[in-house]
N, C-alpha and C. Protein backbone atom coordinates (compact mmCIF):
# COMPACT_ATOMS: atom_id res chain seq x y z
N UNK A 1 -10.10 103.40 -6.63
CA UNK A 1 -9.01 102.74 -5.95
C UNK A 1 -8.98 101.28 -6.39
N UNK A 2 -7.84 100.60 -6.84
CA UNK A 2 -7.89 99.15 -7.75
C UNK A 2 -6.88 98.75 -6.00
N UNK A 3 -7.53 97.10 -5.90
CA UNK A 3 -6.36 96.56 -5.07
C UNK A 3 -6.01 95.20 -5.39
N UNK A 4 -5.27 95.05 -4.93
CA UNK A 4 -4.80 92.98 -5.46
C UNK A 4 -4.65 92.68 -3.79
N UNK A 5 -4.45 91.30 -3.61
CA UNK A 5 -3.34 90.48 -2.84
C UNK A 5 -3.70 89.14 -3.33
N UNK A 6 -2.00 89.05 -3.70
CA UNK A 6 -1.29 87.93 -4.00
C UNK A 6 -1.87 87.59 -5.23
N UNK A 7 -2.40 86.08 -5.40
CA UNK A 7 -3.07 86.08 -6.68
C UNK A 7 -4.71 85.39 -6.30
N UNK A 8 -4.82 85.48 -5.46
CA UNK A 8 -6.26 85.37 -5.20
C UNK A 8 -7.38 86.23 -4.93
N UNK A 9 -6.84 87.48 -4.52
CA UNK A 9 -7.93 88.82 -5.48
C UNK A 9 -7.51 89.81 -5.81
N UNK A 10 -8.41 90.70 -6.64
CA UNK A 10 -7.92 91.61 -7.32
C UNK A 10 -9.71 92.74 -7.09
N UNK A 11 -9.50 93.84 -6.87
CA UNK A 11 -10.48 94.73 -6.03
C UNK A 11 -10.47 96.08 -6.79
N UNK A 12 -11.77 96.80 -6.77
CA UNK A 12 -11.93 98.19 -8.06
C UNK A 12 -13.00 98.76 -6.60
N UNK A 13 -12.74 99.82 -5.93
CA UNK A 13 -13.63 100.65 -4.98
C UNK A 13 -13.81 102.08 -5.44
N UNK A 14 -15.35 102.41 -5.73
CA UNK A 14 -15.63 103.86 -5.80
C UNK A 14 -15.98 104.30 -4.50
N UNK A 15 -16.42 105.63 -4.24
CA UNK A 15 -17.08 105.99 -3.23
C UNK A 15 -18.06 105.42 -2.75
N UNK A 16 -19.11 104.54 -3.55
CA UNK A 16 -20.30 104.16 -2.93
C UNK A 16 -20.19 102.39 -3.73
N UNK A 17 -19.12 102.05 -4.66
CA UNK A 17 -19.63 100.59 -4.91
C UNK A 17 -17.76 99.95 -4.58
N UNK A 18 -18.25 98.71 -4.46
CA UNK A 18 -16.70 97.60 -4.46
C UNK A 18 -17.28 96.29 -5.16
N UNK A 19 -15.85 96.23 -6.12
CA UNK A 19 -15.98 95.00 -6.74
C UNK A 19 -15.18 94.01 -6.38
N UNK A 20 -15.24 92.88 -6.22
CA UNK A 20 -14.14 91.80 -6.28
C UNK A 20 -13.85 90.65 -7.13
N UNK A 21 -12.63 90.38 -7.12
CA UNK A 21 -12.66 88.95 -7.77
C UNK A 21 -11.91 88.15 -7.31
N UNK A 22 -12.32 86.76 -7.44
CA UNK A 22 -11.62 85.91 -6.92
C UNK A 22 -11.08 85.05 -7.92
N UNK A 23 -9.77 85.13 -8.59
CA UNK A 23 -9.16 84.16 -9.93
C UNK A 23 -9.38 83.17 -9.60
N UNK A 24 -8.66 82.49 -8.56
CA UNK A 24 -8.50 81.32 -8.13
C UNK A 24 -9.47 80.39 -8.15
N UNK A 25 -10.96 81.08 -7.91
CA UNK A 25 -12.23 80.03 -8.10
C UNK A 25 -13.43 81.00 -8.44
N UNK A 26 -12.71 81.77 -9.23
CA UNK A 26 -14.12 82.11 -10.46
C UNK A 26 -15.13 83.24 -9.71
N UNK A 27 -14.68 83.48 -8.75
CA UNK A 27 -16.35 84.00 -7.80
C UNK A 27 -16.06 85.66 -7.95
N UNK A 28 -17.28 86.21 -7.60
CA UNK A 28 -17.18 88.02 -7.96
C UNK A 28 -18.38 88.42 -6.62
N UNK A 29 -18.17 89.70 -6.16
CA UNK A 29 -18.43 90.00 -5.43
C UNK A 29 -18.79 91.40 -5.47
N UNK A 30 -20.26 92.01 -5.19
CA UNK A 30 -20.28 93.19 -5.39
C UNK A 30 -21.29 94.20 -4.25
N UNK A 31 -20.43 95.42 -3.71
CA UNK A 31 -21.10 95.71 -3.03
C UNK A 31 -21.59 97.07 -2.98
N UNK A 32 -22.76 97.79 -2.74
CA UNK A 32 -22.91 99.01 -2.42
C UNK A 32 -22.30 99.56 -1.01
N UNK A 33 -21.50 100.12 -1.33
CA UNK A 33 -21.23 100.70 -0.03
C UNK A 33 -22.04 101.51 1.28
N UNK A 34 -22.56 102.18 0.52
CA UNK A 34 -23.36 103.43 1.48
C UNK A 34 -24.44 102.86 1.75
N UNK A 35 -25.45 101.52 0.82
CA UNK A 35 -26.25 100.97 2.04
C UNK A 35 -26.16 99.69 2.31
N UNK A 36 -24.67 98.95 2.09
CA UNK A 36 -24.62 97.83 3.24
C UNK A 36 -22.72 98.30 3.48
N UNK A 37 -22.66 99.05 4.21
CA UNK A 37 -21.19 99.24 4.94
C UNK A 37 -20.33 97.90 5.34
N UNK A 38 -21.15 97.31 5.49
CA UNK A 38 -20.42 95.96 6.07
C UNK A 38 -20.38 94.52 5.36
N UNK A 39 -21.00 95.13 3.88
CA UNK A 39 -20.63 94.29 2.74
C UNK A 39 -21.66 92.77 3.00
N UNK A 40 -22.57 92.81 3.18
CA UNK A 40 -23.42 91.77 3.91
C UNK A 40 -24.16 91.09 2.67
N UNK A 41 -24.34 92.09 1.63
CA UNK A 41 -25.32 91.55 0.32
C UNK A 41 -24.80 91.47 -0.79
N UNK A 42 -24.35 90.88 -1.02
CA UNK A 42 -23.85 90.80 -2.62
C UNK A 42 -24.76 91.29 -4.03
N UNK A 43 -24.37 91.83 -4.79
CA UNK A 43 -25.17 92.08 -5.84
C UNK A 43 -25.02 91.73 -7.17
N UNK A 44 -24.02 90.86 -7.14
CA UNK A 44 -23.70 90.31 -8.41
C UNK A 44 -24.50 90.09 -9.12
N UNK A 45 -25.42 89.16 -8.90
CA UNK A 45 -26.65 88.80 -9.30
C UNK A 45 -27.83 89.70 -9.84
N UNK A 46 -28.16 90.70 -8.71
CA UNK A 46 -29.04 91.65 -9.32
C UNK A 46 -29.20 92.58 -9.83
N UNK A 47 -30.28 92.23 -10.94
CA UNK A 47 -30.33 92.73 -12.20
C UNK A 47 -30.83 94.22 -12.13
N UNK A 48 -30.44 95.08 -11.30
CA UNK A 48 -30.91 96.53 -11.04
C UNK A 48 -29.19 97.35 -10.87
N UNK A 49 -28.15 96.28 -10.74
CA UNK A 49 -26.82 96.37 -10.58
C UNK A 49 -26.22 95.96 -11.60
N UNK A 50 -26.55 95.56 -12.65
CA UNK A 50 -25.83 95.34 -14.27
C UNK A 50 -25.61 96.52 -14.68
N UNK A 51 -25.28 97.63 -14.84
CA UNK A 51 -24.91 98.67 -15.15
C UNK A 51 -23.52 98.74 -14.21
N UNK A 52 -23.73 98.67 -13.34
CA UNK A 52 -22.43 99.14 -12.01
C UNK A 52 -21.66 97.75 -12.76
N UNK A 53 -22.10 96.67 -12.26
CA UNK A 53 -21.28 95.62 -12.16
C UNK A 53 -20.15 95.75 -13.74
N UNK A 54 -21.70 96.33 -15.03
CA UNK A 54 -20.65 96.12 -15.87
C UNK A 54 -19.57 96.94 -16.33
N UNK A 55 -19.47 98.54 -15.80
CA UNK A 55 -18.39 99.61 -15.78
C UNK A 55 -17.67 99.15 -15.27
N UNK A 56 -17.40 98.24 -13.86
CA UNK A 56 -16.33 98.13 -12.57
C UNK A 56 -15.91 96.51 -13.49
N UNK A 57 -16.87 95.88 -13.84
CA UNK A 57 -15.79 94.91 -14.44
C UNK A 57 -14.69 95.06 -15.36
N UNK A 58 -15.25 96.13 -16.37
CA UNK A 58 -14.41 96.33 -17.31
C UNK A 58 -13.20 97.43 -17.42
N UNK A 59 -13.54 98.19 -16.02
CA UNK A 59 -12.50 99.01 -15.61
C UNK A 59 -11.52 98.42 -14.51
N UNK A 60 -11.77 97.38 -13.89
CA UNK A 60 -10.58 96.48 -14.02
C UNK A 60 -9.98 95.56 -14.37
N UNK A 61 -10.85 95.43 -15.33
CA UNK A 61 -10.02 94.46 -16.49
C UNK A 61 -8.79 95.51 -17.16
N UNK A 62 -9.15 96.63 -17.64
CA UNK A 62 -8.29 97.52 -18.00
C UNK A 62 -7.63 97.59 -17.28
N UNK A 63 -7.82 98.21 -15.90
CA UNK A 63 -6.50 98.00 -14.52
C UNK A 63 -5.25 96.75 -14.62
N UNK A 64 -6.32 95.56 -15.21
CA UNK A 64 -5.58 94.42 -14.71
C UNK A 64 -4.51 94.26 -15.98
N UNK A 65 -5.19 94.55 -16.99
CA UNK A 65 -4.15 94.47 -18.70
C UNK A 65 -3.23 95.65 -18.24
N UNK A 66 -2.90 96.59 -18.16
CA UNK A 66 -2.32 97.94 -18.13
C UNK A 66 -1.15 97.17 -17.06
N UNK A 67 -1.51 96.23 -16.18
CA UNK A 67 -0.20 95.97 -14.96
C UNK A 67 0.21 95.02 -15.24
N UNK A 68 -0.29 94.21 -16.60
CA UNK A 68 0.25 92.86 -16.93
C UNK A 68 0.05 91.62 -15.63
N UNK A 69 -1.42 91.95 -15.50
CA UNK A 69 -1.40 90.93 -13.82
C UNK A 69 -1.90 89.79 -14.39
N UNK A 70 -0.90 88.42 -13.81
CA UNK A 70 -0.97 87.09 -14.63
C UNK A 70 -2.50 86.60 -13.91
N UNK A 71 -2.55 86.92 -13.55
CA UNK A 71 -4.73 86.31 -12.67
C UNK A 71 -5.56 86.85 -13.88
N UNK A 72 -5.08 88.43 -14.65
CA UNK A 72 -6.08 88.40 -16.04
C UNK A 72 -6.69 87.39 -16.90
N UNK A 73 -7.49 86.77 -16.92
CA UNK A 73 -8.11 85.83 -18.11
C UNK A 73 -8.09 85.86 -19.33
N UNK A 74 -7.58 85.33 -20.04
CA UNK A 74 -7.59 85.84 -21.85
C UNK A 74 -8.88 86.19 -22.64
């Protein structure tokens, strides 16, 4: 499931992970779903989540080129 609003984020959710981004000031956000439901830990950072982080980044980057969404980065 890919989501936007407006131009300050743009969102990629599987069953068990969510990604975010924030254009506007650079920031990313990543969560396991099934063991923090309430999105409490971010995982951007950890390095046991570079695999996830890097499929969901690049599958909405594709999302984001494919809709021509001006928040894409060159």
């Amino acid at each position: 499931v890919y989501g936007y609003f407006r131009d300050s984020q743009r969102m990629i959710r599987t069953d068990d992970w969510k990604y975010v981004v924030y254009p506007q000031v650079s920031r990313e956000q990543l969560f396991h779903l099934s063991h923090d439901p309430d999105e409490l830990r971010n995982l951007v950072d950890d390095p046991e989540s570079v695999a996830v982080l890097t499929d969901l980044r690049q599958r909405l980057r594709d999302w984001r080129l494919s809709c021509s969404d001006p928040t894409q980065p060159d």
